[in-house]
C-alpha atoms as a PDB file:
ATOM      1  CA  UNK A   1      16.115  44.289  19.892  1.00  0.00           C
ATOM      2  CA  UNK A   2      17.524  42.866  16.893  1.00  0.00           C
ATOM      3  CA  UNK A   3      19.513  45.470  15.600  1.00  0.00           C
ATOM      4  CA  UNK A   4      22.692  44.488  17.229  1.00  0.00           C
ATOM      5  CA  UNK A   5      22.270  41.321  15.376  1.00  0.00           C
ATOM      6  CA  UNK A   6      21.502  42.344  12.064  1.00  0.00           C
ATOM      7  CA  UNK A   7      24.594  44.889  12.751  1.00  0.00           C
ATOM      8  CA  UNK A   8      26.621  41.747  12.940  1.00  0.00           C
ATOM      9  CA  UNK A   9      25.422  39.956   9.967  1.00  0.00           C
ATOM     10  CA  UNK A  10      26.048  43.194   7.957  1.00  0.00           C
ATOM     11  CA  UNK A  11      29.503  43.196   9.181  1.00  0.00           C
ATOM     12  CA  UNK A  12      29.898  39.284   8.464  1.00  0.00           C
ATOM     13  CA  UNK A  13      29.032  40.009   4.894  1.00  0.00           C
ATOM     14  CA  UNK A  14      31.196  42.727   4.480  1.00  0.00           C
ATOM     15  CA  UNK A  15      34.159  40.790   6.009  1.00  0.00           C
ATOM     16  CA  UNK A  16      33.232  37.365   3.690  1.00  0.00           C
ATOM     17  CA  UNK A  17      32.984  37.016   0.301  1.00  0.00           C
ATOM     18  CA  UNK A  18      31.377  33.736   0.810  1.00  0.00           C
ATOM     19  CA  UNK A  19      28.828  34.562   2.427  1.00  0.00           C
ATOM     20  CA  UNK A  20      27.211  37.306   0.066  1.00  0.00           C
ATOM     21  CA  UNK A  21      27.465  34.904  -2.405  1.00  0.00           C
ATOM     22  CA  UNK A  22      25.606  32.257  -0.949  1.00  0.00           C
ATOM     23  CA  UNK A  23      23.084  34.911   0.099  1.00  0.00           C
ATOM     24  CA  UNK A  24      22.554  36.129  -3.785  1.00  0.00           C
ATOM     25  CA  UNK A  25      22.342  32.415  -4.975  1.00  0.00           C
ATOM     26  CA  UNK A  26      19.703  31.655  -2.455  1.00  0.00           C
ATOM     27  CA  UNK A  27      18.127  34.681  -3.647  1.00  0.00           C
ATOM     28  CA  UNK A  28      18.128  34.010  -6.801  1.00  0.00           C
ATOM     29  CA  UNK A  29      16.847  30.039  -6.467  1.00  0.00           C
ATOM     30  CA  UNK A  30      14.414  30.649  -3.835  1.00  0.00           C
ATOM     31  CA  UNK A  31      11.521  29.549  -5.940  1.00  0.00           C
ATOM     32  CA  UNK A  32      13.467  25.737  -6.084  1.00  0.00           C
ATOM     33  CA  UNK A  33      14.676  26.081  -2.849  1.00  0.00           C
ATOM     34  CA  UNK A  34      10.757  26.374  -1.598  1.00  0.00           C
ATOM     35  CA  UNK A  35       9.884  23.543  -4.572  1.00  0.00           C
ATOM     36  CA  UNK A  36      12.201  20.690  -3.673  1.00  0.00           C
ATOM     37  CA  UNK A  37      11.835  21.204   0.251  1.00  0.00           C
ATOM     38  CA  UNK A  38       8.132  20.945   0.053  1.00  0.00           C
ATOM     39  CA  UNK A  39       8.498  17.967  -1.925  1.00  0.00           C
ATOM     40  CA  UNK A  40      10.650  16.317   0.443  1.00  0.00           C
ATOM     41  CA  UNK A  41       8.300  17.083   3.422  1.00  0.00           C
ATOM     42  CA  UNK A  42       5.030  15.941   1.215  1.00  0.00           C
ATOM     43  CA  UNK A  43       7.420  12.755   1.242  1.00  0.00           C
ATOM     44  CA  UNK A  44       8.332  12.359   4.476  1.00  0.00           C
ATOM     45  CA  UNK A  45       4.878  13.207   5.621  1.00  0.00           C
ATOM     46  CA  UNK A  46       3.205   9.906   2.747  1.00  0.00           C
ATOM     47  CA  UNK A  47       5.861   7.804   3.709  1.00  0.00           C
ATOM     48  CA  UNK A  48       5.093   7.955   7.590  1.00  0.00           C
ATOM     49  CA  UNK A  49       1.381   8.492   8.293  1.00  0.00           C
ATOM     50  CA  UNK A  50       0.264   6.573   5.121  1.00  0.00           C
ATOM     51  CA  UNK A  51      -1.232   2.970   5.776  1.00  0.00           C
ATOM     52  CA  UNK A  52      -2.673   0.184   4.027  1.00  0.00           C
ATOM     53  CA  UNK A  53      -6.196  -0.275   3.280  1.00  0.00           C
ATOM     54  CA  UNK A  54      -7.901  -4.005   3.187  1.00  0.00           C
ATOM     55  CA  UNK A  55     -11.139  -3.931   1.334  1.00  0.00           C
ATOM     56  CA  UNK A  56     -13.890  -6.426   2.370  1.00  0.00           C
ATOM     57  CA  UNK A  57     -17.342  -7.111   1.080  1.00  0.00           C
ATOM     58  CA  UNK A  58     -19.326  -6.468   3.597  1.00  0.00           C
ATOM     59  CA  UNK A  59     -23.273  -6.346   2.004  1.00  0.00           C
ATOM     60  CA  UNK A  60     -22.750  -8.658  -0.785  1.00  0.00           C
ATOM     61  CA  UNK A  61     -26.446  -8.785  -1.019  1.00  0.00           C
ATOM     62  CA  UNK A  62     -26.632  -4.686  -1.480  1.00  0.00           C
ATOM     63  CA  UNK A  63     -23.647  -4.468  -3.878  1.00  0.00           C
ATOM     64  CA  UNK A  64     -23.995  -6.086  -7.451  1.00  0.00           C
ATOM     65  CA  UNK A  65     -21.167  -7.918  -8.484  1.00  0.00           C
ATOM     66  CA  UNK A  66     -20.402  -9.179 -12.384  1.00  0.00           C
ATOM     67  CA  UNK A  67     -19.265 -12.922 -11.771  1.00  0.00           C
ATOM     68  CA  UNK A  68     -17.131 -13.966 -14.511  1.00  0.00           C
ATOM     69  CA  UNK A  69     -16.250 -18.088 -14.203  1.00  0.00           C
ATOM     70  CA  UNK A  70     -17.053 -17.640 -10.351  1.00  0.00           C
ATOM     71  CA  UNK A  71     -14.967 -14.734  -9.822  1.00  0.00           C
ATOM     72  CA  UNK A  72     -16.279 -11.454  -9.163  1.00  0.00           C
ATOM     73  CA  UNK A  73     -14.823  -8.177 -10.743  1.00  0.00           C
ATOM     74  CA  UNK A  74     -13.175  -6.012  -8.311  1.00  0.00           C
ATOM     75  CA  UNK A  75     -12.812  -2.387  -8.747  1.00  0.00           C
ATOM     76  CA  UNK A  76      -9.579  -1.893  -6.506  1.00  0.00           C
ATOM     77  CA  UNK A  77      -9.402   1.821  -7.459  1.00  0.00           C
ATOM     78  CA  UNK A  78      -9.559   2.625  -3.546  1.00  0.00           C
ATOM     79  CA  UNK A  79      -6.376   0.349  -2.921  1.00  0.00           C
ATOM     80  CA  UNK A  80      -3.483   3.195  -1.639  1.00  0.00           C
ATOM     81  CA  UNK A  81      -0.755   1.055  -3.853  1.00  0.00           C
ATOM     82  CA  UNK A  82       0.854   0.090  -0.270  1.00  0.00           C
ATOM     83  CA  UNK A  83       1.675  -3.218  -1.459  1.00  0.00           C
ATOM     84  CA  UNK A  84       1.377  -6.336  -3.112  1.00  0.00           C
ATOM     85  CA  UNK A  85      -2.605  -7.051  -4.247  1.00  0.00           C
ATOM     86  CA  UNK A  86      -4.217 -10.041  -2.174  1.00  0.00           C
ATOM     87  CA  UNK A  87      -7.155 -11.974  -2.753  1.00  0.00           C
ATOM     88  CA  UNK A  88      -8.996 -12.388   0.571  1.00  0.00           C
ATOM     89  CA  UNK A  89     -10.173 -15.884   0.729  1.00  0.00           C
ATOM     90  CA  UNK A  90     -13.041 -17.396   2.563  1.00  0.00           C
ATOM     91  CA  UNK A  91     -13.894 -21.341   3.130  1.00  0.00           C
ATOM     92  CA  UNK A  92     -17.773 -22.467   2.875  1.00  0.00           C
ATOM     93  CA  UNK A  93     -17.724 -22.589   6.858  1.00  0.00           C
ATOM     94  CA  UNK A  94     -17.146 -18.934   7.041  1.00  0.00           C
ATOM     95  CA  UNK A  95     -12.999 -19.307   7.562  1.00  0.00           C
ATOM     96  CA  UNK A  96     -11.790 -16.178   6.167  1.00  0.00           C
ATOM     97  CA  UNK A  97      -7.563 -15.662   5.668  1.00  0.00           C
ATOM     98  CA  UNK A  98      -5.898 -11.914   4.243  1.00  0.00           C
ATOM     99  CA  UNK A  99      -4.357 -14.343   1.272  1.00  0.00           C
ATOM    100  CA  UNK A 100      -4.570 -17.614  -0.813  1.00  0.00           C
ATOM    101  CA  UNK A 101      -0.874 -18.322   0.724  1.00  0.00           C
ATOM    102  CA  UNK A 102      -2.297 -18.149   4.774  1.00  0.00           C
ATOM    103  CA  UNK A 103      -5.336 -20.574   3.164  1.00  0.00           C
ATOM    104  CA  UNK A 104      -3.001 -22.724   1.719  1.00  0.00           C
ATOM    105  CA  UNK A 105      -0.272 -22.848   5.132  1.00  0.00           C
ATOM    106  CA  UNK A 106      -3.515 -24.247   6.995  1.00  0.00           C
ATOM    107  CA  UNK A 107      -4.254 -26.391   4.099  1.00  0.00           C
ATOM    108  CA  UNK A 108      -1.151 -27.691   3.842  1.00  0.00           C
ATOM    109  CA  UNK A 109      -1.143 -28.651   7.761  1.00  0.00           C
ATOM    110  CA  UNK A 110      -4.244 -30.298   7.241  1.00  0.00           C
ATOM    111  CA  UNK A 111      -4.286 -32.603   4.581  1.00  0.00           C
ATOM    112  CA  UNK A 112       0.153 -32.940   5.044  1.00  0.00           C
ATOM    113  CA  UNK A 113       0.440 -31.230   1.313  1.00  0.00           C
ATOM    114  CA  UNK A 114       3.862 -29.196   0.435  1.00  0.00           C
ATOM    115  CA  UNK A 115       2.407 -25.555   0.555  1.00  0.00           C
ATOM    116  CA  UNK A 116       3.111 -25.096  -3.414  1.00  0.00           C
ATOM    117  CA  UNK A 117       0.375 -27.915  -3.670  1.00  0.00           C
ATOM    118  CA  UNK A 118      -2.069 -26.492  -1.468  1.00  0.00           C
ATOM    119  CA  UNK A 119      -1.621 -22.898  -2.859  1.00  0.00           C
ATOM    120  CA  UNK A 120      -1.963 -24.087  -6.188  1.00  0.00           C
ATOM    121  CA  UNK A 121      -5.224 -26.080  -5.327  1.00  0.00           C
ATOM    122  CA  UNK A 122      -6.912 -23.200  -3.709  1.00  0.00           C
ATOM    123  CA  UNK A 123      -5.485 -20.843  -6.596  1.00  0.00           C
ATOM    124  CA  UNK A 124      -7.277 -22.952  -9.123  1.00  0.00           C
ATOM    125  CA  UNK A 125     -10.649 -23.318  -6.739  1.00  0.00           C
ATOM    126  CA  UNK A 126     -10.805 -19.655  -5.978  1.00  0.00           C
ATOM    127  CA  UNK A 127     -10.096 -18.827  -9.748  1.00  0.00           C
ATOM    128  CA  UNK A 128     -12.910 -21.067 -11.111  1.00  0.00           C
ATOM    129  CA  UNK A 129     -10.801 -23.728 -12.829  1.00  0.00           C
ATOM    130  CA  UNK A 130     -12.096 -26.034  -9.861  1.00  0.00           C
ATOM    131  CA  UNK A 131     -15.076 -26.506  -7.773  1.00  0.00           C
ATOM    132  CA  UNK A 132     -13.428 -26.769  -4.338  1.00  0.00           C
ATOM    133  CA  UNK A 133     -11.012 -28.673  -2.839  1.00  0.00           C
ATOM    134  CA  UNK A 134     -11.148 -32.182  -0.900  1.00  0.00           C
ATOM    135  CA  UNK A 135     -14.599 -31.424  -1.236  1.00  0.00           C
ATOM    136  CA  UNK A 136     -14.713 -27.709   0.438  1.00  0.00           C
ATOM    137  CA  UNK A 137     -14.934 -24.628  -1.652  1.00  0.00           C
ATOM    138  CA  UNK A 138     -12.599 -21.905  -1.412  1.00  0.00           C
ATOM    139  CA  UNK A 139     -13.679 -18.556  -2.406  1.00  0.00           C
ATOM    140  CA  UNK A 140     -13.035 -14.344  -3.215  1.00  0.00           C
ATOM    141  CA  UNK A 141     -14.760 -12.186  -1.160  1.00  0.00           C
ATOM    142  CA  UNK A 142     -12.017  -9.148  -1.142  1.00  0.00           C
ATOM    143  CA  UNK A 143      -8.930  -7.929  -2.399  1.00  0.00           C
ATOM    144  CA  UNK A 144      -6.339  -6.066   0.026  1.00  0.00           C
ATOM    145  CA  UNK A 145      -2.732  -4.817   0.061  1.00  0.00           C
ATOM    146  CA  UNK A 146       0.028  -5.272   2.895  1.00  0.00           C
ATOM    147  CA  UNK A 147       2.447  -2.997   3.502  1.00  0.00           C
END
């Protein structure tokens, strides 16, 4: 069935000089041929079916944490490096936000501060430097990445 075709690529050769030696360099570099394409497709594949993780503390009461100044120690080791590192922050009345910034935009509304203000009040709070803020505590209860 395929004779008549490799007949033609046999005469092809012949005909081109080109072409055999294309055919002896690809021979030759077939082991970086098969290196780099693989690479590209582990790539491709990463890039497109990869996605960021958050991590919550969900049994606080099961997990021991070390609490230095009033912030625990996290070991982000599981984070998939898809991003920048957040502090997920929770309010005393069980208000949680994926970052001190989203805290601070509904702080900000609230109390009619500039949202450099209110981030920097909840940084300070959730960091320990402070013991809350108008009167509400801000805390840590997570890190997580965005993508």
């Amino acid at each position: 069935m395929f004779d008549k075709y490799k007949e033609r690529w046999t005469k092809l050769e012949e005909d081109h000089e080109s072409i055999r030696k294309a055919k002896a360099h690809v021979e030759k570099y077939q082991v970086v041929y098969v290196a780099v394409g693989s690479s590209l497709a582990t790539m491709i594949v990463v890039r497109t079916f990869s996605r960021p993780q958050m991590i919550m503390k969900e049994a606080s009461a099961m997990v021991p944490q070390v609490i230095n100044n009033n912030m625990p120690v996290f070991n982000n080791t599981i984070v998939n490096n898809a991003g920048h590192l957040r502090k997920i922050v929770e309010r005393e009345d069980g208000k949680l936000w994926p970052s001190i910034t989203d805290a601070a935009l509904d702080l900000a509304q609230e109390k009619g501060l500039t949202l450099d203000r209110a981030r920097w009040l909840i940084s300070r709070c959730v960091n320990g430097h402070e013991p809350h803020v108008y009167g509400v505590r801000y805390s840590t209860i997570g890190v997580g990445t965005t993508g």
